[in-house]
N, C-alpha and C. Protein backbone atom coordinates (compact mmCIF):
# COMPACT_ATOMS: atom_id res chain seq x y z
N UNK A 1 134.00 67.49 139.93
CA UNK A 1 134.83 68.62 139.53
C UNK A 1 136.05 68.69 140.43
N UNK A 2 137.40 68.99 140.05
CA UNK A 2 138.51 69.14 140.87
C UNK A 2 139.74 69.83 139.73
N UNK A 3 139.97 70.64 140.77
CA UNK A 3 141.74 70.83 140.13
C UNK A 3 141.95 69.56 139.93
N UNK A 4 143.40 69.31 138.75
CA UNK A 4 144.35 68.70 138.24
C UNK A 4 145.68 68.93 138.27
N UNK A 5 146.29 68.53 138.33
CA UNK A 5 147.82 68.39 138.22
C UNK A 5 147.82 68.35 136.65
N UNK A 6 149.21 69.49 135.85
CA UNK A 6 149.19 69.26 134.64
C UNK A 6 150.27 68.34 134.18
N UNK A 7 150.35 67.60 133.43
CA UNK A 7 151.52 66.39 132.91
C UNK A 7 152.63 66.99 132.07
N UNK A 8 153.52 67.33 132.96
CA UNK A 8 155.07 67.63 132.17
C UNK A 8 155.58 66.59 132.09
N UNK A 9 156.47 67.17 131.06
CA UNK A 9 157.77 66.02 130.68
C UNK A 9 159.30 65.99 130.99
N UNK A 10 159.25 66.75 131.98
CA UNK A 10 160.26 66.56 133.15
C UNK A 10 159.68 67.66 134.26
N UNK A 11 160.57 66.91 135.27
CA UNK A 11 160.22 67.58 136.59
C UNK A 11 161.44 67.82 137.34
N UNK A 12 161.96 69.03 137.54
CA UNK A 12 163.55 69.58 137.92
C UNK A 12 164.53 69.01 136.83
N UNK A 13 165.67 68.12 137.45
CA UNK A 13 166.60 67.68 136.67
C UNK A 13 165.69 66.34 136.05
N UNK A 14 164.61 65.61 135.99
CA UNK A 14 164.39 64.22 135.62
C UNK A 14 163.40 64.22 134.67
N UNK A 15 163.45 63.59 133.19
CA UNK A 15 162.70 63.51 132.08
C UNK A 15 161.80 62.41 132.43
N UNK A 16 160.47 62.88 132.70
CA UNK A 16 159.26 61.34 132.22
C UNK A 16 159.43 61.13 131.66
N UNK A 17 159.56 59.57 131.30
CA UNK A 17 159.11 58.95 130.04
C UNK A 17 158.00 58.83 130.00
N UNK A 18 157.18 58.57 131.22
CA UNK A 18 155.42 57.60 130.85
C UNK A 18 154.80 58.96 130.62
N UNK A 19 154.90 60.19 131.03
CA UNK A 19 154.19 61.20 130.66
C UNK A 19 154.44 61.56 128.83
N UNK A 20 155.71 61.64 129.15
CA UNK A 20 155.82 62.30 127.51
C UNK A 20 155.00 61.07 126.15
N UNK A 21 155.27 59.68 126.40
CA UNK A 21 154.55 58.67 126.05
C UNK A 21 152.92 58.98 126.09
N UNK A 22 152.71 59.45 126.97
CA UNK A 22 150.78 59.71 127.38
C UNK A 22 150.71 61.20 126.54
N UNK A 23 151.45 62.18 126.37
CA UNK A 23 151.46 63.50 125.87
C UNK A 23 151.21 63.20 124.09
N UNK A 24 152.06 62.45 123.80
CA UNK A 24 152.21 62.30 122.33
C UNK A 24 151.47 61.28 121.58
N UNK A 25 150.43 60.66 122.51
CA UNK A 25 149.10 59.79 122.00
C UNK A 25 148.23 60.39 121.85
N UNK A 26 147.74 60.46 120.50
CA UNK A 26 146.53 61.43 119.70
C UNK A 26 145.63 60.85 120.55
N UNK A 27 144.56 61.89 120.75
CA UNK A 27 143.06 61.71 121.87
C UNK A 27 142.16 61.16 120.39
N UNK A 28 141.11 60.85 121.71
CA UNK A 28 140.06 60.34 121.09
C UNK A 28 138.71 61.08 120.47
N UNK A 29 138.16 61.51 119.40
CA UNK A 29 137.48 62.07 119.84
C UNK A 29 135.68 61.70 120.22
N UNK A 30 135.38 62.85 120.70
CA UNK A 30 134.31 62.69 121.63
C UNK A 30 132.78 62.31 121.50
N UNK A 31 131.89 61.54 121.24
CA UNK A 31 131.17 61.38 120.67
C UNK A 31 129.74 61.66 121.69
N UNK A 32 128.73 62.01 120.47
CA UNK A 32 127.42 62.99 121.40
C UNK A 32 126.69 62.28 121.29
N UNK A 33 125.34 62.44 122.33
CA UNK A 33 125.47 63.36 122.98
C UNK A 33 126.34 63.23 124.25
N UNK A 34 126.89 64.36 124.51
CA UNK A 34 128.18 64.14 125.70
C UNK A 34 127.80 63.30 126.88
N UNK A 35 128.68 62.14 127.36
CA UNK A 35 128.16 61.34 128.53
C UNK A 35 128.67 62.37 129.52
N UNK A 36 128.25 61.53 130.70
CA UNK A 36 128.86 62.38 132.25
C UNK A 36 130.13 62.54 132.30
N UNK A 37 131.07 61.38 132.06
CA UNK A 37 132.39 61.41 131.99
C UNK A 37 133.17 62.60 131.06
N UNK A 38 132.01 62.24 130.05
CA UNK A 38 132.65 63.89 129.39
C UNK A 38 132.40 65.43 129.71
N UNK A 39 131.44 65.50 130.25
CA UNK A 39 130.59 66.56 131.41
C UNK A 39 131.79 66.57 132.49
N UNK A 40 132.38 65.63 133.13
CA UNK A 40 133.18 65.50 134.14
C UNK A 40 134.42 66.44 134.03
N UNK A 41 135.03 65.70 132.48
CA UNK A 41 136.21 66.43 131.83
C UNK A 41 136.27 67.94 131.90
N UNK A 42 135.02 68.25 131.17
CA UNK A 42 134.75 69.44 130.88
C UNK A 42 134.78 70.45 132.57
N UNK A 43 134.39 69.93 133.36
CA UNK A 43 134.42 70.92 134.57
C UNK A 43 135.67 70.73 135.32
N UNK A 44 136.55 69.40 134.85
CA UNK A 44 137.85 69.37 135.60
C UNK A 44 138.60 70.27 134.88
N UNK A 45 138.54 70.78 133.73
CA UNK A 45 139.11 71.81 132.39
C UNK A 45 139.04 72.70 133.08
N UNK A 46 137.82 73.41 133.58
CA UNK A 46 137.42 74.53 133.79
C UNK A 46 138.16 74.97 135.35
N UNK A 47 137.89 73.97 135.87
CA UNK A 47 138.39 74.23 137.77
C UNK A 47 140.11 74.08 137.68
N UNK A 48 140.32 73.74 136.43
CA UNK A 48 141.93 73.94 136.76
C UNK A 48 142.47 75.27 135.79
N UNK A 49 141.06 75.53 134.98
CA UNK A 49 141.95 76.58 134.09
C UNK A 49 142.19 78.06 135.20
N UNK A 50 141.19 77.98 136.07
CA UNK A 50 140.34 79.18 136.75
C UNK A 50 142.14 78.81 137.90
N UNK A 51 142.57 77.99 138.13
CA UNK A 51 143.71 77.80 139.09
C UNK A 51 144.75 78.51 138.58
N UNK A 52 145.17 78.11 137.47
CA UNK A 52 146.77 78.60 136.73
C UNK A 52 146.36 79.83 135.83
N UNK A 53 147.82 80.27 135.86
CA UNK A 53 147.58 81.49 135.17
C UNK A 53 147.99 80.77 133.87
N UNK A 54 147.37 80.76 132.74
CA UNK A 54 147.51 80.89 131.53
C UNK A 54 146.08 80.65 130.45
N UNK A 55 146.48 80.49 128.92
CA UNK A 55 145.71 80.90 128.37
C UNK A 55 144.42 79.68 127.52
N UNK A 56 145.28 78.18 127.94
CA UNK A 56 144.42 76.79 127.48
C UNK A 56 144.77 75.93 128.25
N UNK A 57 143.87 74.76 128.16
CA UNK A 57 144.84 73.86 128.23
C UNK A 57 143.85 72.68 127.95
N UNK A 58 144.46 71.43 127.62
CA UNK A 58 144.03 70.11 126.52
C UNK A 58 144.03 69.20 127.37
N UNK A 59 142.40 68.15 126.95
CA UNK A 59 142.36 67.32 128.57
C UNK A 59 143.52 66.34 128.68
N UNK A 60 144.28 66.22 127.65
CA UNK A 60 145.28 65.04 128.12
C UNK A 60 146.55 65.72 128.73
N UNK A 61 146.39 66.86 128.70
CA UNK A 61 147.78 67.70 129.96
C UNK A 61 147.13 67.73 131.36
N UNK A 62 146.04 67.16 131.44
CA UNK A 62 145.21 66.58 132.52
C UNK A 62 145.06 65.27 133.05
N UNK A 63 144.86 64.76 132.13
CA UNK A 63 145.37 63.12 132.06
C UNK A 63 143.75 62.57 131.17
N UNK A 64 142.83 63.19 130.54
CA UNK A 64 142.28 62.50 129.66
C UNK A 64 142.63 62.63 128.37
N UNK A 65 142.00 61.11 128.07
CA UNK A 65 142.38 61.21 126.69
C UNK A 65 141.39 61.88 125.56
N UNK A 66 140.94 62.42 125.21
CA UNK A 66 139.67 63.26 124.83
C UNK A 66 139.89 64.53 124.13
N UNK A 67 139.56 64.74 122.91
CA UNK A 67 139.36 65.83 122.02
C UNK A 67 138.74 67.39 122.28
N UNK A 68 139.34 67.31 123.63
CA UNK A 68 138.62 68.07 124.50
C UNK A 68 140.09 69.55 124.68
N UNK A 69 139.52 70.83 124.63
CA UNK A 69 140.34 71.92 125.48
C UNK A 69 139.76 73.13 125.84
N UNK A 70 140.27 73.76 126.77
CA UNK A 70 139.69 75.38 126.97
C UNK A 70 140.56 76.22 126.82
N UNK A 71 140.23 76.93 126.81
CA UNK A 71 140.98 78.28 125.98
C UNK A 71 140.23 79.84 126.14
N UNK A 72 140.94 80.61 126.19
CA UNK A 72 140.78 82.18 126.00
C UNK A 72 140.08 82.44 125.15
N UNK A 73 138.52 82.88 125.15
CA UNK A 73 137.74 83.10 124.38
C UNK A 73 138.09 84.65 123.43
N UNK A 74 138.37 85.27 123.83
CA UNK A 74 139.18 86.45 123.64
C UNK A 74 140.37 87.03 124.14
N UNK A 75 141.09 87.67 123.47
CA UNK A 75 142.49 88.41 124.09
C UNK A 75 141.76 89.96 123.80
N UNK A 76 141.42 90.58 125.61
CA UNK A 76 141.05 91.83 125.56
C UNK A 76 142.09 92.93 125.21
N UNK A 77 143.13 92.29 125.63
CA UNK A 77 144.82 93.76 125.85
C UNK A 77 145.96 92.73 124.83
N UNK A 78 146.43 92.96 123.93
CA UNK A 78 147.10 92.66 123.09
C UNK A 78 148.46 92.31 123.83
N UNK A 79 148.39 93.32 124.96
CA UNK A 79 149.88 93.40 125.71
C UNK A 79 150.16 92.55 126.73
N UNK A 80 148.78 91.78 126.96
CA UNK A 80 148.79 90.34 127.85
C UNK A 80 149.48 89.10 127.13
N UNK A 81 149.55 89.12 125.81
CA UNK A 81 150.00 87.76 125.14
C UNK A 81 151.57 87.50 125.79
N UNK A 82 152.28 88.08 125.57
CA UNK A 82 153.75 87.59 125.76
C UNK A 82 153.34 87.68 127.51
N UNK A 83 152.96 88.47 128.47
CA UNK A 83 152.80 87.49 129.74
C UNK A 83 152.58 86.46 129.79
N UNK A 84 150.91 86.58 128.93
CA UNK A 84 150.60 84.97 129.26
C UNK A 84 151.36 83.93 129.21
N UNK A 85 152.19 83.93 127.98
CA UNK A 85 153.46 82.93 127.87
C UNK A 85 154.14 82.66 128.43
N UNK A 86 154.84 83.82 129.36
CA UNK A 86 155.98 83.37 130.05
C UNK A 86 155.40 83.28 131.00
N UNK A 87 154.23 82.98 131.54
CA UNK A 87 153.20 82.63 132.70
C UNK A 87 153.33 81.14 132.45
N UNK A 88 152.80 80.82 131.91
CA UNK A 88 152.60 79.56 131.03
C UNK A 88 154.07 78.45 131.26
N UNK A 89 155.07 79.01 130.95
CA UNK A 89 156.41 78.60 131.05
C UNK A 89 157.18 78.51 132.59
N UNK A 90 156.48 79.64 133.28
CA UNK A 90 156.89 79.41 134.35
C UNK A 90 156.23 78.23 135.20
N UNK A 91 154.79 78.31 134.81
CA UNK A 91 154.32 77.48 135.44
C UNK A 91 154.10 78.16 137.19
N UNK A 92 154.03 79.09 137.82
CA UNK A 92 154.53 79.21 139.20
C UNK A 92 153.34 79.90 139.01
N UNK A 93 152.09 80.52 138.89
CA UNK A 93 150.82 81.10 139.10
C UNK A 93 149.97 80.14 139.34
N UNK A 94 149.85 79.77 140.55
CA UNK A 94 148.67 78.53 140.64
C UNK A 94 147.68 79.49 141.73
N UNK A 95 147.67 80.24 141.84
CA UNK A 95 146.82 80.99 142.89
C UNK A 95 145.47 81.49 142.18
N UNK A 96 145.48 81.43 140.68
CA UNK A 96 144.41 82.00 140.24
C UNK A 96 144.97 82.33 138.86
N UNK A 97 143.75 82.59 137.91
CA UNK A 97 144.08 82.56 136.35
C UNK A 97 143.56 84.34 136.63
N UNK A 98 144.06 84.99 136.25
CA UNK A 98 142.96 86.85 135.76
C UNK A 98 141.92 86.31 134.57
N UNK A 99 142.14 85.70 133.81
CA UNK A 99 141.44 84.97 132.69
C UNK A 99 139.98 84.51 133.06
N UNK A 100 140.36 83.76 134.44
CA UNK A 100 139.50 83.12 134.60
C UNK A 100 137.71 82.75 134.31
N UNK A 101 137.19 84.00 133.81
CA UNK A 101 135.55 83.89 132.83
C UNK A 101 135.90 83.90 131.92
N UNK A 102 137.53 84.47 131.13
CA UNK A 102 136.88 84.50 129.70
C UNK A 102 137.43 82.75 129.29
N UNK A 103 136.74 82.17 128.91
CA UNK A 103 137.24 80.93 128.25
C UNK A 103 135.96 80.47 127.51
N UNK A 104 136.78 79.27 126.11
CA UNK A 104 135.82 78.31 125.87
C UNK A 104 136.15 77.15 125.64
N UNK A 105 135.13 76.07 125.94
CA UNK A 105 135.41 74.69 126.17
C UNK A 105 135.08 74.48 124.22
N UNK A 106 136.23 73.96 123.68
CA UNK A 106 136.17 73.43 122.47
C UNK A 106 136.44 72.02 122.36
N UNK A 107 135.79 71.53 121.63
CA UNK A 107 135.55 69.62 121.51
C UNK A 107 135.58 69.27 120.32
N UNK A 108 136.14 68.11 119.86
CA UNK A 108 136.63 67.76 118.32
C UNK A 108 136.69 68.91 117.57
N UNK A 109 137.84 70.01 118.11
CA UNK A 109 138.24 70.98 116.94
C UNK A 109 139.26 70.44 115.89
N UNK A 110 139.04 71.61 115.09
CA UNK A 110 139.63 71.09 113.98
C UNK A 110 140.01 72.03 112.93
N UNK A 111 141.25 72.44 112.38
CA UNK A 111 141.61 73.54 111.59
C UNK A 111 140.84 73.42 110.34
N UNK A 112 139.80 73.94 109.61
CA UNK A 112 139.31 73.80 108.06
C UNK A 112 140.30 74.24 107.33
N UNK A 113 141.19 75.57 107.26
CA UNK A 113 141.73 76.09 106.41
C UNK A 113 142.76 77.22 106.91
N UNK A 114 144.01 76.85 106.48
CA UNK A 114 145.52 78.40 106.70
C UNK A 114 145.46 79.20 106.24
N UNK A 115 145.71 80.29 106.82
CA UNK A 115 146.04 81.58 105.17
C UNK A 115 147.51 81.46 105.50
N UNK A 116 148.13 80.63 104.41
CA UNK A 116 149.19 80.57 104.02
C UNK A 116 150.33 81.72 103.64
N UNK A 117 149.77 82.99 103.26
CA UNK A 117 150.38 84.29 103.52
C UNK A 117 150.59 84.92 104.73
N UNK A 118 150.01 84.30 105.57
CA UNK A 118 150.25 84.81 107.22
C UNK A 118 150.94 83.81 108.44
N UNK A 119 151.71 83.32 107.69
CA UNK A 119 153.06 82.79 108.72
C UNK A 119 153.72 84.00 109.68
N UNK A 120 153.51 83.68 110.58
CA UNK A 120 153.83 84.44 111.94
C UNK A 120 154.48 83.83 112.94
N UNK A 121 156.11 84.52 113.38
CA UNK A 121 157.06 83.28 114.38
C UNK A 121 156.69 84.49 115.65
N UNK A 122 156.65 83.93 116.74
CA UNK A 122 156.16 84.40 117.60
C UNK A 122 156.51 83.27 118.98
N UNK A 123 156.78 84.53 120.24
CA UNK A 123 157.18 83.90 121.75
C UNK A 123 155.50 82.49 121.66
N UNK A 124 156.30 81.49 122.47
CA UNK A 124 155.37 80.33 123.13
C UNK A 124 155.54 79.29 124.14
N UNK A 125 155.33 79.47 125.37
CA UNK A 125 155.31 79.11 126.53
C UNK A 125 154.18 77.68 126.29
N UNK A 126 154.75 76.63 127.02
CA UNK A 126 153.44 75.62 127.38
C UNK A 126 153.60 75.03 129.11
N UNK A 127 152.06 74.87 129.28
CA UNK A 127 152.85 74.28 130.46
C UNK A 127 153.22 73.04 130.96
N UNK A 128 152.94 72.13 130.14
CA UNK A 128 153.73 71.07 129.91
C UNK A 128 155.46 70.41 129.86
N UNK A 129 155.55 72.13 129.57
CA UNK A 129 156.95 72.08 129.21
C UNK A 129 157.87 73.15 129.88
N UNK A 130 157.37 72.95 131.25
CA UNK A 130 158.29 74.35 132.07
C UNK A 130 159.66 74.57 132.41
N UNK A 131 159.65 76.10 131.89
CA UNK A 131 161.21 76.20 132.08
C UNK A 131 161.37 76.97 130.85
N UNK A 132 160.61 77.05 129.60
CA UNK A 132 161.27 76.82 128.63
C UNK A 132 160.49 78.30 127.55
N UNK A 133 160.81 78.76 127.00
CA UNK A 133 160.45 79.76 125.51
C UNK A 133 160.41 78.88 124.44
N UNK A 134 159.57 78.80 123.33
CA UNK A 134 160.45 79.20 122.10
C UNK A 134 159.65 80.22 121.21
N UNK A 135 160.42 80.39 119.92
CA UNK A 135 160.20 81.17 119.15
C UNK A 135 159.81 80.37 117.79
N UNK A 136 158.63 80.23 117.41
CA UNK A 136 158.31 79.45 116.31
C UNK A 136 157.50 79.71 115.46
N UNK A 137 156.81 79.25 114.04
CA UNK A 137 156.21 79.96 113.32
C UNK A 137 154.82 79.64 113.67
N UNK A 138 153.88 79.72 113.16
CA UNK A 138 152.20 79.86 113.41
C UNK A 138 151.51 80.47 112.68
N UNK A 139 150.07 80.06 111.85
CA UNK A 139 149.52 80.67 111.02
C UNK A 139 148.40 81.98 111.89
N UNK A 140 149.13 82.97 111.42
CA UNK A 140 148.44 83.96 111.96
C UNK A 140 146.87 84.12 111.71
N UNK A 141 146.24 83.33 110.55
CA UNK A 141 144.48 83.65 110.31
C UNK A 141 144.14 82.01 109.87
N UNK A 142 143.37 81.42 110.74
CA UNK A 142 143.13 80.23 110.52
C UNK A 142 141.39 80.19 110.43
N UNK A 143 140.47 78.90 109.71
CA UNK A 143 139.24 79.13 109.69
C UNK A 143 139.11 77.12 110.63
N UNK A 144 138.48 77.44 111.56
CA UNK A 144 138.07 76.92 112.15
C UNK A 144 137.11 75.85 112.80
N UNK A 145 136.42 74.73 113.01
CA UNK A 145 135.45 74.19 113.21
C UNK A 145 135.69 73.86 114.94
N UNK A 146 134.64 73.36 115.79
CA UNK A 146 134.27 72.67 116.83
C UNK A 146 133.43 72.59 117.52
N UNK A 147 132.85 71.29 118.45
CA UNK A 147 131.65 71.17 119.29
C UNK A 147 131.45 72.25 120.46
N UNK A 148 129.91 72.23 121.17
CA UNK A 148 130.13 72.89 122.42
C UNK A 148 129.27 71.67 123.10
N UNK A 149 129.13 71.45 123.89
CA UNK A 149 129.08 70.07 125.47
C UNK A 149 127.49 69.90 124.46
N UNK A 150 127.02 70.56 124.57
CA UNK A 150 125.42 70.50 123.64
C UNK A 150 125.60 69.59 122.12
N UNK A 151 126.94 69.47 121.71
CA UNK A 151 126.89 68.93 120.42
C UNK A 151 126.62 69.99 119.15
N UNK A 152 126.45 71.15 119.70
CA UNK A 152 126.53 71.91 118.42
C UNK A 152 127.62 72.87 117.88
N UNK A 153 127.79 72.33 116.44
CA UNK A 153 129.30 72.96 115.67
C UNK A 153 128.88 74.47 115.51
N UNK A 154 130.33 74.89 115.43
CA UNK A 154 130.68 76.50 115.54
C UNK A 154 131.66 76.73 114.38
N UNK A 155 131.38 77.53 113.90
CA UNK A 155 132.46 77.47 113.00
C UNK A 155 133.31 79.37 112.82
N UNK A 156 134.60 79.92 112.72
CA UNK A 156 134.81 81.06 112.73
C UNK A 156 136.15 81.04 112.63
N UNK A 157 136.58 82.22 111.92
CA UNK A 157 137.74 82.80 112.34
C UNK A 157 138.89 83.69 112.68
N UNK A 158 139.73 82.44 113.23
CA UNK A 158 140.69 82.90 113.93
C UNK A 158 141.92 83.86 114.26
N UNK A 159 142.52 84.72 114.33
CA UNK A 159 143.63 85.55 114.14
C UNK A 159 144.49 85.73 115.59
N UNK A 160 145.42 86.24 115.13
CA UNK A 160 146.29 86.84 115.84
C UNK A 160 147.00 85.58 117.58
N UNK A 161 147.02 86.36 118.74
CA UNK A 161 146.85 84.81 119.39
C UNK A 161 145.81 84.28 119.50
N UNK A 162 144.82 84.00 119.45
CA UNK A 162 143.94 82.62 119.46
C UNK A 162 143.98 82.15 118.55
N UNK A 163 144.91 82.18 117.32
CA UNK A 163 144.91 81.76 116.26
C UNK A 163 146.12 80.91 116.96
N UNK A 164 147.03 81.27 117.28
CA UNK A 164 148.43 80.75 117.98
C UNK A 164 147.59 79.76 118.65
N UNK A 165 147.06 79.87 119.83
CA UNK A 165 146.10 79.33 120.90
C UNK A 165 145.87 78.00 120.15
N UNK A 166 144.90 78.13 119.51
CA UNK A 166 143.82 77.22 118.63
C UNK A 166 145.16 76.04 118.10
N UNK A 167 146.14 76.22 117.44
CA UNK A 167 147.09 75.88 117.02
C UNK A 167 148.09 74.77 118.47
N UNK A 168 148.10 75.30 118.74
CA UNK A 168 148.74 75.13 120.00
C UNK A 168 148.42 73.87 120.63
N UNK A 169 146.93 74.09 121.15
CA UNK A 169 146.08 73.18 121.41
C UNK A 169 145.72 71.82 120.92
N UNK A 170 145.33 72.27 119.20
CA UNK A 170 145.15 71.08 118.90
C UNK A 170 146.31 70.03 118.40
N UNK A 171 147.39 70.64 118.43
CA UNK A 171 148.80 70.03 118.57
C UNK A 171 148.64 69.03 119.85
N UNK A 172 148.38 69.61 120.62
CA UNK A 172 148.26 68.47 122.32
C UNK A 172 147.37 67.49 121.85
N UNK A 173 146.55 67.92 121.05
CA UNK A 173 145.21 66.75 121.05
C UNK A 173 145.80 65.59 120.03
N UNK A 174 146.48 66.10 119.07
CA UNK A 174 146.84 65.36 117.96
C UNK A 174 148.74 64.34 118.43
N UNK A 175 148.52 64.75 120.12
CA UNK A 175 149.89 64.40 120.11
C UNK A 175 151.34 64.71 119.83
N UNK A 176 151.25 66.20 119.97
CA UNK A 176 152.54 66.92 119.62
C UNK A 176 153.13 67.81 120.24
N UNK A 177 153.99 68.36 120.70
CA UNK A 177 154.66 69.42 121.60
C UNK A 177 155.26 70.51 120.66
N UNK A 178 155.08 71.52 121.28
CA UNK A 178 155.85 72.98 120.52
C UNK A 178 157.33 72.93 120.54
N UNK A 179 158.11 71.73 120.97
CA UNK A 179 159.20 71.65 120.52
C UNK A 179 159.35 70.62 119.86
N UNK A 180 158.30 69.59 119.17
CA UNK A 180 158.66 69.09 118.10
C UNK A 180 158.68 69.83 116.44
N UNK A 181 159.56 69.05 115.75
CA UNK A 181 158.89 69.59 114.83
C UNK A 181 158.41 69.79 114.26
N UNK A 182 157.99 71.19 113.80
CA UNK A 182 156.50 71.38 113.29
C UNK A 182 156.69 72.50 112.35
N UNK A 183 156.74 72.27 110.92
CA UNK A 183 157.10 73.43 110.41
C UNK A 183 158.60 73.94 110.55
N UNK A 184 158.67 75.27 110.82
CA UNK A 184 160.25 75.94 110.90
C UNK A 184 160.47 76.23 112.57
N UNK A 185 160.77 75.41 113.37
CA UNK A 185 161.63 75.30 114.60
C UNK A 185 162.50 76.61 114.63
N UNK A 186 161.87 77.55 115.92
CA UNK A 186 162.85 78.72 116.14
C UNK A 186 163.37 78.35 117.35
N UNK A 187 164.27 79.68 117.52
CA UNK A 187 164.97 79.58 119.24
C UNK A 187 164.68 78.48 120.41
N UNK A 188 165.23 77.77 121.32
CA UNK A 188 164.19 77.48 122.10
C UNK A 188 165.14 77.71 123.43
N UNK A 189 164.77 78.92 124.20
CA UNK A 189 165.39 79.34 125.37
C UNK A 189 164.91 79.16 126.63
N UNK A 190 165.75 79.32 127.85
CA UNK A 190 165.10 79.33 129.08
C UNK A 190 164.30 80.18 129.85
N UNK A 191 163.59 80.19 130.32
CA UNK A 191 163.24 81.36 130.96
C UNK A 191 164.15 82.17 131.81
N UNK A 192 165.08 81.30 132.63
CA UNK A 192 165.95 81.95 133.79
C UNK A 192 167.42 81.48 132.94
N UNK A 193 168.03 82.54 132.62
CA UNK A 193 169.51 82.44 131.93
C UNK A 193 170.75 82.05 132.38
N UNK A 194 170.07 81.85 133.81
CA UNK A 194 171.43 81.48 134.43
C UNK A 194 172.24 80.42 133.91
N UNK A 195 173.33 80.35 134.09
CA UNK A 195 174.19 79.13 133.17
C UNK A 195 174.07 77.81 134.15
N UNK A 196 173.66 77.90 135.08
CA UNK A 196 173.50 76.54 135.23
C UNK A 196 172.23 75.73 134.88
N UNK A 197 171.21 76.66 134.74
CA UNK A 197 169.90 76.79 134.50
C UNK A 197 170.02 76.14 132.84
N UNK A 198 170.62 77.11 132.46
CA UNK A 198 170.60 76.86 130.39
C UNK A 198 171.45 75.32 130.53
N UNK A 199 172.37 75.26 130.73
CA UNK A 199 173.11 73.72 131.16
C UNK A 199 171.97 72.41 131.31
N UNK A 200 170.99 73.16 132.45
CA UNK A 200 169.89 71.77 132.88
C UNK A 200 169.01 71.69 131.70
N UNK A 201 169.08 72.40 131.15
CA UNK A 201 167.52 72.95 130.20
C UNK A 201 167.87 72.08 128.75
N UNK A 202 169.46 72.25 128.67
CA UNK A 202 169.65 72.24 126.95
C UNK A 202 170.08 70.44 127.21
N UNK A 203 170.25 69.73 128.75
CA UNK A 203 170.36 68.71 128.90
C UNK A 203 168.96 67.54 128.77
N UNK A 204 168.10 68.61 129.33
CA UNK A 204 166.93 68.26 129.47
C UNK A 204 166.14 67.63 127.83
N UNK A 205 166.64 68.70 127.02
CA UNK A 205 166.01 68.71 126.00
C UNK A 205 166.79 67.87 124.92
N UNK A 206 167.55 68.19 124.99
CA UNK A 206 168.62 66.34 124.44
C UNK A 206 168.04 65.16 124.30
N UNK A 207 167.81 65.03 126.27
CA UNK A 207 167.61 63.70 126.46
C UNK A 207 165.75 63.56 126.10
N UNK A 208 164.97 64.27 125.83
CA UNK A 208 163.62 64.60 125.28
C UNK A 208 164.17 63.91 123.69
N UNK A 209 165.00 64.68 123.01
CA UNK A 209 164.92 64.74 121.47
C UNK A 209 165.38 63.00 121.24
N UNK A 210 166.38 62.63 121.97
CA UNK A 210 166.91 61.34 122.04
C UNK A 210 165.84 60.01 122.30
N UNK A 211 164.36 60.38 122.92
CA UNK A 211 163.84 59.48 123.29
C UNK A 211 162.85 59.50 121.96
N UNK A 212 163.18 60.39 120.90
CA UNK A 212 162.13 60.14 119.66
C UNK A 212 162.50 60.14 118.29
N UNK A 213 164.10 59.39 118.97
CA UNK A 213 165.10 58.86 117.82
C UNK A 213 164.56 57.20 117.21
């Protein structure tokens, strides 16, 4: 078990390539009954979620490759979501998650079904991608499948943010970032407005969009 370092795709002024390359390779998924290595995953998930403040995170923003994430088992205060995000974005809470019991370890999830009447654009922070907002759409009521370390499926659903969450997530697993596109692409702002700040940010993200020309 150990903290992790999470895999961004730039770091100050400089864009990874080998990360963003490792970010956008669909995982594998996990097959039962769970070996140690996947037991392993699962508690390196956990000891880093309990570190940072935010609300998931997917083992390959860890560095496995694996169908593997944890996540906010519930949102108790409605009025925590847009923190969590710009928590998330900042990236700068490594002292401890408040979250930290409520979570769950989900394994080969998988969306069954949208309610297509509940498109919802809404703030989203990752931390993969610090520095950064955007504003994008998301199916607000989704129906759900996934493993727990035992091998047994769960099935339920989803609304409001953990519906966002759930979404979010398995985007990482499937190889995708909240600023690709996905659907209808909203805003995508900085956290800190300063103009030299928005300058590095909108440079940053150029040279991102340019490497998946």
């Amino acid at each position: 078990m150990a903290f992790k370092k999470i895999i961004a795709i730039w770091d100050d002024n400089k864009i990874l390539k080998e990360n963003i390359s490792f970010l956008q390779t669909k995982t594998k998924a996990v097959i039962f009954p769970a070996s140690d290595f996947i037991k392993k995953i699962k508690d390196d998930l956990i000891d880093t979620y309990k570190m940072i403040n935010c609300a998931g995170i997917a083992a390959n923003q860890i560095g496995y490759e694996y169908q593997i994430f944890i996540g906010m088992k519930e949102l108790i205060n409605d009025d925590d979501a847009k923190e969590i995000e710009k928590a998330e974005a900042e990236l700068t809470a490594m002292d401890g998650n408040p979250h930290s019991d409520n979570y769950e370890i989900y394994i080969n999830p998988q969306i069954d079904k949208f309610d297509k009447n509940s498109i919802n654009q809404d703030e989203e922070g990752c931390l993969s991608i610090p520095g950064l907002l955007i504003d994008r759409e998301r199916y607000n009521m989704i129906k759900i499948r996934y493993y727990n370390i035992n091998g047994k499926v769960k099935k339920m659903t989803m609304t409001g943010f953990l519906s966002k969450l759930f979404q979010h997530e398995v985007d990482h697993l499937n190889g995708k970032l909240m600023i690709d596109k996905h659907g209808k692409l909203g805003n995508i702002y900085p956290i800190d407005t300063d103009e030299k700040n928005v300058k590095k940010y909108k440079t940053l993200y150029s040279a991102y969009v340019n490497l998946k020309k």
